[in-house]
Protein backbone atom coordinates (compact mmCIF):
# COMPACT_ATOMS: atom_id res chain seq x y z
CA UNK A 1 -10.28 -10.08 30.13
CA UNK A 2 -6.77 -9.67 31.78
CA UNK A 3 -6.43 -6.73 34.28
CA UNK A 4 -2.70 -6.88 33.95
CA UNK A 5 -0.31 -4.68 32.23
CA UNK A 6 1.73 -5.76 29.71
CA UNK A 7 5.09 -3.57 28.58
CA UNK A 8 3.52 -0.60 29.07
CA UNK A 9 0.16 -0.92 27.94
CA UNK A 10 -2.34 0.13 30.12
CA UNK A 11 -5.30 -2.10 30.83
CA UNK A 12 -8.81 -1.01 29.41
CA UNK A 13 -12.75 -1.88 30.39
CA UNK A 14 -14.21 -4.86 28.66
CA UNK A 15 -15.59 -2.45 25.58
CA UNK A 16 -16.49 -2.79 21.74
CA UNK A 17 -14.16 -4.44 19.33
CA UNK A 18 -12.56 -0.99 17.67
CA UNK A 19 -12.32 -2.95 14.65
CA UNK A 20 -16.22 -3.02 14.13
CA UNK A 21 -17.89 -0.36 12.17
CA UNK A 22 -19.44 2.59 14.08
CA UNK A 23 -23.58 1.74 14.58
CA UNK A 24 -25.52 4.87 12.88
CA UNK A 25 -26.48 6.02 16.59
CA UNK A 26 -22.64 5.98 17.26
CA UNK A 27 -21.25 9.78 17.97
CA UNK A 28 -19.84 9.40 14.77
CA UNK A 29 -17.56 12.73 14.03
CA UNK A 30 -15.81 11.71 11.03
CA UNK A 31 -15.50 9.05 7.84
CA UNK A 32 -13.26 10.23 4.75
CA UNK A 33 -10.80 8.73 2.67
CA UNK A 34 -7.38 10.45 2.45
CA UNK A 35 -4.53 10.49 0.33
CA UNK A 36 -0.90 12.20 0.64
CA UNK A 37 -2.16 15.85 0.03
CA UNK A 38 -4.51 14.82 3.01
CA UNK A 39 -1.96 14.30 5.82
CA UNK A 40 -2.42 17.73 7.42
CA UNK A 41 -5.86 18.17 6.58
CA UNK A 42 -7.14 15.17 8.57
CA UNK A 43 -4.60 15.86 11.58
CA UNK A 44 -6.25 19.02 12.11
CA UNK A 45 -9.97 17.28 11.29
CA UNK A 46 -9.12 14.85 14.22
CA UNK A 47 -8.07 17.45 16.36
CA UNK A 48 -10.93 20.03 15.86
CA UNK A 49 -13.44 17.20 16.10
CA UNK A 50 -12.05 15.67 19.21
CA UNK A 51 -11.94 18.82 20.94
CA UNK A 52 -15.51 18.89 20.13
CA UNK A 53 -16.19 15.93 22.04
CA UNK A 54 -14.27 16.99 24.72
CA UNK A 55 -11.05 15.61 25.14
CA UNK A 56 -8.13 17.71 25.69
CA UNK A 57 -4.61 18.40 27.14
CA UNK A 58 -2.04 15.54 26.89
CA UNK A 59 -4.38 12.91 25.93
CA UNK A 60 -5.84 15.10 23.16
CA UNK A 61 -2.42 15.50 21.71
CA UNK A 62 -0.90 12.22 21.99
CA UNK A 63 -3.72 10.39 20.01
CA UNK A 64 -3.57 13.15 17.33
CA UNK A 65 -0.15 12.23 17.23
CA UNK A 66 -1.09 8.48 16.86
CA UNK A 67 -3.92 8.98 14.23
CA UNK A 68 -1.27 10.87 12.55
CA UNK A 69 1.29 8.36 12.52
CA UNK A 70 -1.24 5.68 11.17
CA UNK A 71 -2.53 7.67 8.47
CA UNK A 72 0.76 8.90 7.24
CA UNK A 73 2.02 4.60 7.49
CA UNK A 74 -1.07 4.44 5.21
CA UNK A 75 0.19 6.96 2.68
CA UNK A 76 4.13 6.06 2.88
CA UNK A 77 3.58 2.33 2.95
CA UNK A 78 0.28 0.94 2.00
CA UNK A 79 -0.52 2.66 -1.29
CA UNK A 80 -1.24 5.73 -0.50
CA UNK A 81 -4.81 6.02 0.17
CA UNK A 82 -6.59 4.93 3.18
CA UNK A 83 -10.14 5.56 5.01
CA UNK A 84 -10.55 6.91 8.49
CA UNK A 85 -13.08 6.85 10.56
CA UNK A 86 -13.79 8.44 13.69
CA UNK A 87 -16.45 8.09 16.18
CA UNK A 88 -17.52 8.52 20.31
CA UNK A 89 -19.17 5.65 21.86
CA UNK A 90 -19.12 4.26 25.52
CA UNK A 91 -17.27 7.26 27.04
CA UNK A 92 -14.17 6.62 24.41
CA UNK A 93 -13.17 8.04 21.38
CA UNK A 94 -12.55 5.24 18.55
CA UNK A 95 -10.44 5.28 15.11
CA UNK A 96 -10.21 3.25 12.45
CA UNK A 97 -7.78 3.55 9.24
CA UNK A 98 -7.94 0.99 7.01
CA UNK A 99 -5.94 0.53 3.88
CA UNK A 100 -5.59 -1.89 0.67
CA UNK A 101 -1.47 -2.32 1.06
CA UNK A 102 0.47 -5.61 1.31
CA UNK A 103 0.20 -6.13 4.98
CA UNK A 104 2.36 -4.56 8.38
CA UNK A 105 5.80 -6.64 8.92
CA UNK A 106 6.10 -9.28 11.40
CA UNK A 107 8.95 -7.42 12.66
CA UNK A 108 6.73 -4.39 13.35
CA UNK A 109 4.69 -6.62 15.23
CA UNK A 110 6.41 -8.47 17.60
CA UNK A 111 3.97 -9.49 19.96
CA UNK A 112 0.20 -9.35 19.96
CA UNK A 113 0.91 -7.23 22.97
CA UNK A 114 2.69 -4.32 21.98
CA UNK A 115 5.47 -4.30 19.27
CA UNK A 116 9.13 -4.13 20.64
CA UNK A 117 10.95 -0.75 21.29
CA UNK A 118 12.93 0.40 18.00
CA UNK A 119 16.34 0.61 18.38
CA UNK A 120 17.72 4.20 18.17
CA UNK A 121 19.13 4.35 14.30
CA UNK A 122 16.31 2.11 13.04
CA UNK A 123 14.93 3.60 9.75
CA UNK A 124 10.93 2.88 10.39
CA UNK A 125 8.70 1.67 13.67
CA UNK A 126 7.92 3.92 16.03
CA UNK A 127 4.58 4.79 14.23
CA UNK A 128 3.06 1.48 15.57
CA UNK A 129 4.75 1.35 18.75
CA UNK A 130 4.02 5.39 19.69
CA UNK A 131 0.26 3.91 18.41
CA UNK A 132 0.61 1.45 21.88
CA UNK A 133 2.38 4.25 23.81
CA UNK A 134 -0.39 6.74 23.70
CA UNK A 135 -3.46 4.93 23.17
CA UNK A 136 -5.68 2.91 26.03
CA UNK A 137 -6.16 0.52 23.17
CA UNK A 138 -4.74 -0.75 19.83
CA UNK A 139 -6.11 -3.30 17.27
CA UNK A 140 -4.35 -4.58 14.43
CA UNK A 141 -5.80 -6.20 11.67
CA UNK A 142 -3.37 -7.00 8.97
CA UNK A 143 -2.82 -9.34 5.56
CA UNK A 144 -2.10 -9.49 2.48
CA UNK A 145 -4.90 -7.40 1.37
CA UNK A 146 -5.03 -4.68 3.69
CA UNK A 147 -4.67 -3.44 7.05
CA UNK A 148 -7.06 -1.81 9.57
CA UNK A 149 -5.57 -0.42 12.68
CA UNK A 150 -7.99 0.59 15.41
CA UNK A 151 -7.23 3.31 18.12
CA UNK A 152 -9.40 4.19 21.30
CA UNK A 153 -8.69 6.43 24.03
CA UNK A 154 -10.87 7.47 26.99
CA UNK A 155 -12.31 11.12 26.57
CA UNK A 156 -12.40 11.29 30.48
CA UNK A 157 -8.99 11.06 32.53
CA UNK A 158 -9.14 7.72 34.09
CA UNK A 159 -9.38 8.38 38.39
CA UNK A 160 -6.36 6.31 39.95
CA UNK A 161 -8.23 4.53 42.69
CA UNK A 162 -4.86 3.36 44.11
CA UNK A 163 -3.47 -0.14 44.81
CA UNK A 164 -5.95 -3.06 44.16
C-alpha cells in the first residue's frame, strides 16, 4: 500500500477491508436497520456506543457526523431504508451502511481517491466528500443494486512521529 496522501486523505495501516462483515469475535457494538424516523435515533446510538469504546473529542464528533451523513444519503436517496453496522477491531472503529437504491453518481465520485470539492451553491455532495474529510478511511461499494459505504477511524489519536 501507498504511504502517500492524496487530496487530503490521510494515509492508514495496511488493515481489514471495511467492506467485510464483522467476525463474531469482532467488538461488535451495533447492527440495525433504519429508516427515516431512525435518523436521530441511530446518531445518538453511534455516539453513545462509540464513547463506550473510547473515542472522543474531535474525532468522536466528526465520524458521528459522517455516519450521519451516510445514513441520512440512505434515507433521502436510496429508498429509504438501510442497515448499519458498527463494530471495534484492530484498534479502529468500523461502519458499514448498506442500502438497496440505484447506485451513488459518477459525479459524486470523481476519483477512487476522494470525490471532488462541491462547489458552493451545489444542491447535494458534501455527504460523501465530509465522509473522506473526517474519516482515516472510506470504501465505496456501489451499483445498480445497492450501495455499501464503509467508514473507519482510529479510536486512538494517531502520534505525529515527524518528517519521514
Amino acid at each position: 500500500m501507498e504511504d502517500t496522501v492524496k487530496q487530503g486523505v490521510r494515509p492508514a495501516p495496511v488493515t481489514e477491508a471495511v467492506l467485510a462483515e464483522p467476525s463474531p469475535r469482532a467488538g461488535r457494538l451495533a447492527d440495525r436497520r433504519f429508516g427515516r424516523d431512525d435518523i436521530t435515533l441511530v446518531r445518538h446510538e453511534v455516539s453513545a456506543r462509540l464513547r463506550e469504546a473510547g473515542l472522543d473529542g474531535d474525532r468522536l464528533h466528526g465520524f458521528i457526523l459522517a455516519v450521519n451523513e451516510v445514513v441520512t444519503n440512505v434515507v433521502l436517496h436510496a429508498g429509504g431504508n438501510g442497515r448499519l453496522a458498527l463494530w471495534v477491531a484492530g484498534g479502529s472503529a468500523w461502519c458499514s451502511v448498506t442500502d438497496s437504491g440505484p447506485g451513488i453518481p459518477a459525479r459524486f465520485l470523481a476519483t477512487p481517491e476522494i470525490p471532488e470539492v462541491p462547489e458552493a451553491f451545489e444542491v447535494g455532495g458534501r455527504g460523501i466528500w465530509l465522509a473522506y474529510q473526517l474519516c482515516d478511511e472510506v470504501t465505496v461499494a456501489t451499483g445498480p443494486i445497492g450501495t455499501t459505504i464503509g467508514l473507519r477511524i482510529l479510536l486512538a489519536t494517531p502520534v505525529d512521529t515527524g518528517p519521514q
